[in-house]
N, C-alpha and C. Protein backbone atom coordinates (compact mmCIF):
# COMPACT_ATOMS: atom_id res chain seq x y z
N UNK A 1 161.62 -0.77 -78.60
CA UNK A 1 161.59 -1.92 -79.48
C UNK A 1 160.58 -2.92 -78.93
N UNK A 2 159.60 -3.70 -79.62
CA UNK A 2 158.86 -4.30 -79.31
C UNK A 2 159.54 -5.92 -79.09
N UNK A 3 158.43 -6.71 -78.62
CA UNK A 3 158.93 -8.09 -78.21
C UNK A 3 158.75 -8.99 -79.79
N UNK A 4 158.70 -9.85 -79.53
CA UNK A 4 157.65 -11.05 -80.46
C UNK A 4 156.82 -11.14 -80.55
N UNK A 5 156.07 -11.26 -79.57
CA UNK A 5 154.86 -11.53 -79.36
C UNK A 5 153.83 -10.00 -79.01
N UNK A 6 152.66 -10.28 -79.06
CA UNK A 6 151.32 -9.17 -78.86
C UNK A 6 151.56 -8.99 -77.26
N UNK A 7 151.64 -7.82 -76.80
CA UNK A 7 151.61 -7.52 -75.07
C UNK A 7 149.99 -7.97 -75.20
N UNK A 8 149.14 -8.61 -73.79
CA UNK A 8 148.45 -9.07 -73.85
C UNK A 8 147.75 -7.80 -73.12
N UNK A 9 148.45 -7.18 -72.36
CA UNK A 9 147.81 -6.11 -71.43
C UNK A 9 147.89 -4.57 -71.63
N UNK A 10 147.50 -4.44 -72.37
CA UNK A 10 147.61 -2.68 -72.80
C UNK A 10 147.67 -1.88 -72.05
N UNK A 11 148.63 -0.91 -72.56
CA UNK A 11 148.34 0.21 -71.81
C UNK A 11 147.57 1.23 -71.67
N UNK A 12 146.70 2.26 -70.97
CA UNK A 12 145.48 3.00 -70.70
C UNK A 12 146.13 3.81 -72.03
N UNK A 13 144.40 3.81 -72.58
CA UNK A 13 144.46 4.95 -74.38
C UNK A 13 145.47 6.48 -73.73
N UNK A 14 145.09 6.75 -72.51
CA UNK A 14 145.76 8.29 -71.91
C UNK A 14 147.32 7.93 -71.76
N UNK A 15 147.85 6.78 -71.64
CA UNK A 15 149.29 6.75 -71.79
C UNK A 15 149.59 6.67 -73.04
N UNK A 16 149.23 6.13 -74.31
CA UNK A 16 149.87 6.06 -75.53
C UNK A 16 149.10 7.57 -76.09
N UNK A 17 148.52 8.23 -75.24
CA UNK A 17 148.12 9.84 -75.81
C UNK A 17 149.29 10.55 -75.66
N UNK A 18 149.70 10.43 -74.35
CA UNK A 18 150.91 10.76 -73.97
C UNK A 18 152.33 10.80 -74.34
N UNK A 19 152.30 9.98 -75.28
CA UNK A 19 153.94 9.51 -75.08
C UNK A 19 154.51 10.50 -76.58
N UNK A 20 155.47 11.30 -76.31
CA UNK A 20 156.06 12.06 -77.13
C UNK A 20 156.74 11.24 -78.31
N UNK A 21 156.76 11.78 -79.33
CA UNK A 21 157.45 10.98 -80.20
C UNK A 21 156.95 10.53 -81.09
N UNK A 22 157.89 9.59 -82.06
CA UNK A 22 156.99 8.57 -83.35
C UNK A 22 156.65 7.67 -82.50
N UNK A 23 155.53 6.96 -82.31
CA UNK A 23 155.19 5.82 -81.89
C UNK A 23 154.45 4.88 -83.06
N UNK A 24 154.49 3.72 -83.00
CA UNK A 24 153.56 2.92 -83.93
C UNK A 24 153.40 1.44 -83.15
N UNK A 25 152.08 1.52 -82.65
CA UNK A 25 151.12 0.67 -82.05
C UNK A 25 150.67 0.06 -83.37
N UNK A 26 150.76 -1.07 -83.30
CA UNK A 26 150.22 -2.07 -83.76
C UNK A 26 149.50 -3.50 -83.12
N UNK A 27 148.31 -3.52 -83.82
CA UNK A 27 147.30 -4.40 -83.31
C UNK A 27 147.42 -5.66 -83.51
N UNK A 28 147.17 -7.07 -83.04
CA UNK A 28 146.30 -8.07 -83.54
C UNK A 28 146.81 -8.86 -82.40
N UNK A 29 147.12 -10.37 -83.40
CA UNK A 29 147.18 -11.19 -81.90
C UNK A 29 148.44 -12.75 -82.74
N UNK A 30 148.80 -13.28 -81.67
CA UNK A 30 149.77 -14.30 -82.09
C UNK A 30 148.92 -15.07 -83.12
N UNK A 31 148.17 -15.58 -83.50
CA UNK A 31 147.76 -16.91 -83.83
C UNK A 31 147.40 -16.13 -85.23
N UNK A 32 146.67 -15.14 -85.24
CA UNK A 32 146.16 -14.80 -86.53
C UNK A 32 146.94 -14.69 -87.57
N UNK A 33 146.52 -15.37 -89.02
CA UNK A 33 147.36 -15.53 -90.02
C UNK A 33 147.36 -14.41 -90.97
N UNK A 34 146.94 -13.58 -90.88
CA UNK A 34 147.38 -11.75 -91.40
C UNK A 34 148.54 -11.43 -90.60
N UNK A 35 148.07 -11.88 -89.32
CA UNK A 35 149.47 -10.68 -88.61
C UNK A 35 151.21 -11.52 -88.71
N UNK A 36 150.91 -13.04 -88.65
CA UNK A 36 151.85 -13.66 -88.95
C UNK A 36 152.37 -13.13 -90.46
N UNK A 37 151.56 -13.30 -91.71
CA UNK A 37 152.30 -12.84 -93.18
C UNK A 37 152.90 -11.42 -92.51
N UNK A 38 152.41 -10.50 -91.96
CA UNK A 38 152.39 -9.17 -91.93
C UNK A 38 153.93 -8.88 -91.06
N UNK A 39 154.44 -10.03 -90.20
CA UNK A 39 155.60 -9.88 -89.46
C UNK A 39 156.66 -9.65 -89.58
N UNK A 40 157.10 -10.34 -91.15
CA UNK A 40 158.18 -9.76 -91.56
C UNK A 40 158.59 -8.58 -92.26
N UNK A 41 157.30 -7.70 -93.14
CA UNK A 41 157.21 -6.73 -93.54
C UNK A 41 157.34 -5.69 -92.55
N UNK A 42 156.51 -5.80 -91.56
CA UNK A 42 157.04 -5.00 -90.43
C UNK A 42 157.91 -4.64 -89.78
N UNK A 43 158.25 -5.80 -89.32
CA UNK A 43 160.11 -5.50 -89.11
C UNK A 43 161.08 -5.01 -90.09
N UNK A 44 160.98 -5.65 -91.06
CA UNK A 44 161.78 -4.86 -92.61
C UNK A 44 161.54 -3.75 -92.25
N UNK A 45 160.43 -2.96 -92.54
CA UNK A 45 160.25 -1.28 -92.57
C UNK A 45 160.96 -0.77 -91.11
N UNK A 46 160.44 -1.73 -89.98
CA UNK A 46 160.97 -0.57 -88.99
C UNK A 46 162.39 -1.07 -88.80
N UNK A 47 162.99 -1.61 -88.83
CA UNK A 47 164.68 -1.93 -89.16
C UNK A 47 165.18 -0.48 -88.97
N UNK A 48 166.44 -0.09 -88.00
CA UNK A 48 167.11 0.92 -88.17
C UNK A 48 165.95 2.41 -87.97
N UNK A 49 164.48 2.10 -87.25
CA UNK A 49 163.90 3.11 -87.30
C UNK A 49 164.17 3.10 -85.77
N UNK A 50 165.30 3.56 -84.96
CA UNK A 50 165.09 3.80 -83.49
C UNK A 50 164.60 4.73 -82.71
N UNK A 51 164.61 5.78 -83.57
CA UNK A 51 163.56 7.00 -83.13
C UNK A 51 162.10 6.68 -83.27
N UNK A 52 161.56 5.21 -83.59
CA UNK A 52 160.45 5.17 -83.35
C UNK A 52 159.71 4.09 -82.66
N UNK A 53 158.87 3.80 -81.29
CA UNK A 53 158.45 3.03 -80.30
C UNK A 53 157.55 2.08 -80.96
N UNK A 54 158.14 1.31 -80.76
CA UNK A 54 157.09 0.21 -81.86
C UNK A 54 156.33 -1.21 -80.43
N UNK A 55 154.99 -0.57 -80.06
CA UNK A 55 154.02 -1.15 -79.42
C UNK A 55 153.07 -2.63 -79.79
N UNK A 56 153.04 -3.73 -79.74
CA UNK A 56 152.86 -4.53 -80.03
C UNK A 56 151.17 -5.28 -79.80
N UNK A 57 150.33 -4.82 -79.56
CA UNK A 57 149.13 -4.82 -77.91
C UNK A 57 148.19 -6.15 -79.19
N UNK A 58 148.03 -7.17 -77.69
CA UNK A 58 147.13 -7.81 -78.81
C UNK A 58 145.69 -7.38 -78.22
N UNK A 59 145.01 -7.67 -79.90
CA UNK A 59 143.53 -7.26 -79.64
C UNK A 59 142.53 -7.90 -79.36
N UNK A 60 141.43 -7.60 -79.40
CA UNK A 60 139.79 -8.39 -79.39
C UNK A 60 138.84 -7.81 -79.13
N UNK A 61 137.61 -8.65 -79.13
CA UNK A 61 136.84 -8.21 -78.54
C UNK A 61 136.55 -7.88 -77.30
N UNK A 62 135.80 -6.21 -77.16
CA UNK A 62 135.85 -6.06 -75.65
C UNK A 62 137.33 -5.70 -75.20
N UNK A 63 138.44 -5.76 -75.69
CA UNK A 63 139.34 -4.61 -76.20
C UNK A 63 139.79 -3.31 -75.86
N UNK A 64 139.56 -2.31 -75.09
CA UNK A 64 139.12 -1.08 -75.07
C UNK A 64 140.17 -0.15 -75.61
N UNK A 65 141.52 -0.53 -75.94
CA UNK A 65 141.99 0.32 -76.49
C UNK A 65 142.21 0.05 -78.49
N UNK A 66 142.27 -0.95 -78.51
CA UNK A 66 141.62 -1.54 -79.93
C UNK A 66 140.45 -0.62 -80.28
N UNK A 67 139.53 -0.48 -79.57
CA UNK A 67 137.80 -0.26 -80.32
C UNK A 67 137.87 1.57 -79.86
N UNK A 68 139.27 2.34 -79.10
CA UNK A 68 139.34 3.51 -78.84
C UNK A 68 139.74 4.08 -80.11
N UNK A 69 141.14 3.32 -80.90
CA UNK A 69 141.26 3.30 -82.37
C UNK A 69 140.46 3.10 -83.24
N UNK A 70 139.73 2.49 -83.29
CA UNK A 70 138.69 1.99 -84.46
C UNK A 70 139.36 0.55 -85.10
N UNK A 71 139.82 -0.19 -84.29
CA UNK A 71 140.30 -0.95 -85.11
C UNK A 71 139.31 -2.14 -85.50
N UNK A 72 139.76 -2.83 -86.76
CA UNK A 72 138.41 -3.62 -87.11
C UNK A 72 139.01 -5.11 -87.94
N UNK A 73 140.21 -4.49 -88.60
CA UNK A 73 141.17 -5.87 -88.90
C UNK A 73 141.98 -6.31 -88.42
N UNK A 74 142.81 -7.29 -88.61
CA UNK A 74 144.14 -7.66 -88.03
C UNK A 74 145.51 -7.90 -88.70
N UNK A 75 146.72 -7.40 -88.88
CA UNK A 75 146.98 -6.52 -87.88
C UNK A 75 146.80 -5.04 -88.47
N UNK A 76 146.33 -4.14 -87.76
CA UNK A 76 146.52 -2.63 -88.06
C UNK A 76 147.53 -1.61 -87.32
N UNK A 77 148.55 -1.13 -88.10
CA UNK A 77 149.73 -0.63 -87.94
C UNK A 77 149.24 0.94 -87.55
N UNK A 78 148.87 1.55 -86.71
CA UNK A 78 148.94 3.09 -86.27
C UNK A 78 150.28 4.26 -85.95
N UNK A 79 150.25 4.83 -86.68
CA UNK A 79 151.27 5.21 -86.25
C UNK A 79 151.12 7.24 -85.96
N UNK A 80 151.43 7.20 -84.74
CA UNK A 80 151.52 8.72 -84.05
C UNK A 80 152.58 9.27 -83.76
N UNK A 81 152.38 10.80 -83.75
CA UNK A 81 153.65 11.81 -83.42
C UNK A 81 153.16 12.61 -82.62
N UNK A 82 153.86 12.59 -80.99
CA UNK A 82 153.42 12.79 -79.63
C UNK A 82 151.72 12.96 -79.90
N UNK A 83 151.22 11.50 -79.80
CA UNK A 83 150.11 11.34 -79.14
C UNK A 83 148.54 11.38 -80.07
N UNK A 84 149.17 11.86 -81.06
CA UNK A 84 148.39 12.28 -82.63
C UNK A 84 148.78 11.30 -83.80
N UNK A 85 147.60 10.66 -84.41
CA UNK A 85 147.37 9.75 -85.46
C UNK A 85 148.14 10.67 -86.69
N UNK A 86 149.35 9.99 -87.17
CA UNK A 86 149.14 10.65 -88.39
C UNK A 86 149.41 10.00 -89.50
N UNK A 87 149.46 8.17 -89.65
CA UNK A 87 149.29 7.40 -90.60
C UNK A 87 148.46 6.05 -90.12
N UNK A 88 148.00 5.36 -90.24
CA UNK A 88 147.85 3.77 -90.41
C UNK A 88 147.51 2.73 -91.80
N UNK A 89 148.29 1.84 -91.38
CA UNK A 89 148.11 1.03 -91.96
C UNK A 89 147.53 -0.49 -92.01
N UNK A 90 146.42 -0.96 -92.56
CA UNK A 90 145.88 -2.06 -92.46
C UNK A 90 146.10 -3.27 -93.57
N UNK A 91 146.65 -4.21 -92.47
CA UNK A 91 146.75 -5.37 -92.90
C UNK A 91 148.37 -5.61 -94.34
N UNK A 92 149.33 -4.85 -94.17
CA UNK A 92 150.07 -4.92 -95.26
C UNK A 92 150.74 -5.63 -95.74
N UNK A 93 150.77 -5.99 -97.02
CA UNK A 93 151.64 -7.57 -97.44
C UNK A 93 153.07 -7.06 -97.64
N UNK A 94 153.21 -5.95 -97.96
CA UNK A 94 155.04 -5.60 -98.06
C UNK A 94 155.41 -4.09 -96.77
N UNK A 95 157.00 -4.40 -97.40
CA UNK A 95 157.80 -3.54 -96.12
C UNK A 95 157.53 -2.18 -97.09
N UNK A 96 157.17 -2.27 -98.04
CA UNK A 96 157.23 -0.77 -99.30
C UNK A 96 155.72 0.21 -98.23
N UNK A 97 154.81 -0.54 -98.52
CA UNK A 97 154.05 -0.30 -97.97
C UNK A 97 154.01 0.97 -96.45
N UNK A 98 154.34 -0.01 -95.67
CA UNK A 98 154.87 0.46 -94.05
C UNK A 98 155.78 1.58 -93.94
N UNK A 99 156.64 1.37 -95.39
CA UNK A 99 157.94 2.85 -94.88
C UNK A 99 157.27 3.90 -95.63
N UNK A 100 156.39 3.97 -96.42
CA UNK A 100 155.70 5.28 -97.50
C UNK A 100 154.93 5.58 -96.19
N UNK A 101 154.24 4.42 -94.93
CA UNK A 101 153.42 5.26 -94.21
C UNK A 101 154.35 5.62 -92.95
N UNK A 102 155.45 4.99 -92.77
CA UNK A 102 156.34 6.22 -91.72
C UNK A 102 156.78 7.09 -92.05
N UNK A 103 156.85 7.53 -93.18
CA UNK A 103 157.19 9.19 -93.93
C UNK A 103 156.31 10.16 -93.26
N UNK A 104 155.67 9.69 -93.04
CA UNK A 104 154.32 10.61 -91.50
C UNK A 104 154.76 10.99 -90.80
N UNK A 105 155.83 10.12 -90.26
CA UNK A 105 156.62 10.54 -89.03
C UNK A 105 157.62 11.55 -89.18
N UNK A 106 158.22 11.75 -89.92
CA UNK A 106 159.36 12.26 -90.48
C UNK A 106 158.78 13.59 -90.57
């Protein structure tokens, strides 16, 4: 389960390659006003999803695991199964949104 806030310090791209499971890393940063609208939709969708690691990492420039993703907006929702991309989502205004792209996981 993630915090509140963006971890400021990421972890190396070879550990979130690693990690078995649904995971969904998500990007941006406290202040930005996408990822703020985007906070409660997020949580809505992952509500009751405990089988899945929900990573918080804030981004920027110079970045290196941000720009390993391709990421380019804020916030962008990734979501992998052991270690493999198999949905994201950018920038979403509803929780409808977020749970059609954890059906990936499933």
């Amino acid at each position: 389960m993630a915090t509140d806030g963006y971890r400021e310090h990421a972890p190396p791209r070879e550990d979130i390659d690693a990690m078995a499971g649904a995971v969904a890393v998500e990007f941006g940063t406290d202040w930005c006003g996408y990822c703020q609208a985007a906070r409660p939709a997020i949580a809505q969708a992952l509500a009751g999803r405990d089988d899945v690691t929900h990573l918080k990492i804030e981004d920027g420039k110079g970045r290196p695991l941000g720009r390993s993703f391709r990421v380019k907006l804020w916030p962008t929702l990734i979501l992998l199964r052991d270690g493999r991309e198999v949905a994201r989502v950018v920038r979403p205004s509803d929780a409808a949104t977020v749970v059609q792209a954890l059906r990936a996981l499933d």
